[in-house]
Protein backbone atom coordinates (compact mmCIF):
# COMPACT_ATOMS: atom_id res chain seq x y z
CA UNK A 1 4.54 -131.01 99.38
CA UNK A 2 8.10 -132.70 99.33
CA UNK A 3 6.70 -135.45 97.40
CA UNK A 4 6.09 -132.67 94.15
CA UNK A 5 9.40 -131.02 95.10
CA UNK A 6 11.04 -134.35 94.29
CA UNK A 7 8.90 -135.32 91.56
CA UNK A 8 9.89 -132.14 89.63
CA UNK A 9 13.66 -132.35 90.94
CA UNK A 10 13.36 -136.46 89.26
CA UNK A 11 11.28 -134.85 86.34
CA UNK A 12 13.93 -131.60 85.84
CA UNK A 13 16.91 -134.22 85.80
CA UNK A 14 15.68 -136.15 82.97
CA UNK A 15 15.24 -133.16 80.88
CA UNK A 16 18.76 -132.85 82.13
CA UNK A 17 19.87 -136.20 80.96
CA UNK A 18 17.95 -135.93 77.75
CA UNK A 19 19.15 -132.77 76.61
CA UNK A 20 23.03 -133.61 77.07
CA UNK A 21 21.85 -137.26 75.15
CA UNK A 22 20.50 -135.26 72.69
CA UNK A 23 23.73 -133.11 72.43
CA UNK A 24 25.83 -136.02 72.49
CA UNK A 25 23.94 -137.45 69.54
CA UNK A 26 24.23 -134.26 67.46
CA UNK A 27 28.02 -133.66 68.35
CA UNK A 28 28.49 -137.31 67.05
CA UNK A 29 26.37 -137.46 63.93
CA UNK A 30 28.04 -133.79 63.38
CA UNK A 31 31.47 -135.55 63.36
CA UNK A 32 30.47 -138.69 61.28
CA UNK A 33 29.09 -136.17 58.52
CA UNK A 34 31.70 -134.31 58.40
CA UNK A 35 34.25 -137.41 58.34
CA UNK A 36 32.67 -138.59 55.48
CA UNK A 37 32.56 -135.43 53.75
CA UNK A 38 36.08 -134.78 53.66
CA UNK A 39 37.02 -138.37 53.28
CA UNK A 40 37.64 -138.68 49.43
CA UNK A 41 40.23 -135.35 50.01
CA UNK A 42 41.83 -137.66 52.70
CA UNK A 43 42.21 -140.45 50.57
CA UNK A 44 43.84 -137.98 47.63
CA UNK A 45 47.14 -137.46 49.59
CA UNK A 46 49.11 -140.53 49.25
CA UNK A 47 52.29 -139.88 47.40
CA UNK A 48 52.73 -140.87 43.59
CA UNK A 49 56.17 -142.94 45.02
CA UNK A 50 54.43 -144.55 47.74
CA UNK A 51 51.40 -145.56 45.68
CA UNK A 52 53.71 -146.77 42.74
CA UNK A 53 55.57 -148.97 45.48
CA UNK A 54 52.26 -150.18 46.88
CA UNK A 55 51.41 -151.66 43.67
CA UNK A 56 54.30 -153.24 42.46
CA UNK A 57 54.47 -154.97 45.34
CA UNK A 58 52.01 -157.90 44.75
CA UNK A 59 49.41 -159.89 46.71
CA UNK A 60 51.59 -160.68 49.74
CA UNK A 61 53.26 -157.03 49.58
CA UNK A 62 49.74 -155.07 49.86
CA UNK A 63 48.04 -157.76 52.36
CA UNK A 64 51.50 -157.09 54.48
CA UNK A 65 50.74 -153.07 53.98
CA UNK A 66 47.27 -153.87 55.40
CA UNK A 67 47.72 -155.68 58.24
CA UNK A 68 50.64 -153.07 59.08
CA UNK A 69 48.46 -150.41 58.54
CA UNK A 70 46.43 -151.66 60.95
CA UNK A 71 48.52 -152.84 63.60
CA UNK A 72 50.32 -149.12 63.80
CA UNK A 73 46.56 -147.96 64.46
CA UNK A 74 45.87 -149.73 67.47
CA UNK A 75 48.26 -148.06 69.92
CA UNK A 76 47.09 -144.32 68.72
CA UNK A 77 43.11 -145.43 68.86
CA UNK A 78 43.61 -147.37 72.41
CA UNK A 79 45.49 -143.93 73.47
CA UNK A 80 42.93 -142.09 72.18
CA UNK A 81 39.78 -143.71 73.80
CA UNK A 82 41.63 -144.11 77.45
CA UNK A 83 42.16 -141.07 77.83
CA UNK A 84 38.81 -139.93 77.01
CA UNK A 85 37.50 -142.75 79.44
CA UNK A 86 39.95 -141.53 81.76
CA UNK A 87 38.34 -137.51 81.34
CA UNK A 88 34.19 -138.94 81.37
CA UNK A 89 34.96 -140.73 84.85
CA UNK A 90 36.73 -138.17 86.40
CA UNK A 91 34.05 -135.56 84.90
CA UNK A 92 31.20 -137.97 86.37
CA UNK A 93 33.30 -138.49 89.47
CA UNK A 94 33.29 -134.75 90.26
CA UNK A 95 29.80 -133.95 90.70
C-alpha cells in the first residue's frame, strides 16, 4: 500500500511540475507577443534632434552609437537577470 501512496505522490508532483512548466511557457510567450506588439510604438520615440544627429554623423559615428548602445545595456540586463537568479534560488531554496 505505500508503494501506490508514493506512486501517486511521484505521479501528483509531475502534474505539479508540468503545470508550473506550462505556466512558465505561457507567461513567456505572453511577454514575447506582447514585446513585439508594441515594438514599432517603441521604436517611434526617438527625438527629431537626436535622429538628425545620428545621421549626420557618418559610418564611424553610427557604428560608435551601436556599440555604445550596447555596451550601456549590459550592466542593466546583467542586473536584471541576477537578481532574478538570486529570487528562483532562494524561492527553490525555501521549500
Amino acid at each position: 500500500m505505500r508503494t501506490a501512496e508514493r506512486t501517486s505522490q511521484v505521479g501528483s508532483m509531475e502534474t505539479a511540475k508540468h503545470r508550473r512548466a506550462r505556466s512558465l511557457a505561457r507567461l513567456v510567450s505572453g511577454c514575447l507577443v506582447l514585446l513585439l506588439s508594441v515594438a514599432p510604438h517603441v521604436a517611434a520615440q526617438g527625438c527629431a534632434m537626436c535622429y538628425q544627429n545620428a545621421a549626420a554623423s557618418g559610418g564611424q559615428g553610427r557604428a560608435a552609437l551601436r556599440h555604445g548602445i550596447l555596451i550601456l545595456l549590459a550592466p542593466g540586463l546583467s542586473l536584471f537577470s541576477g537578481i532574478f537568479v538570486l529570487i528562483y534560488r532562494r524561492r527553490n531554496s525555501a521549500r
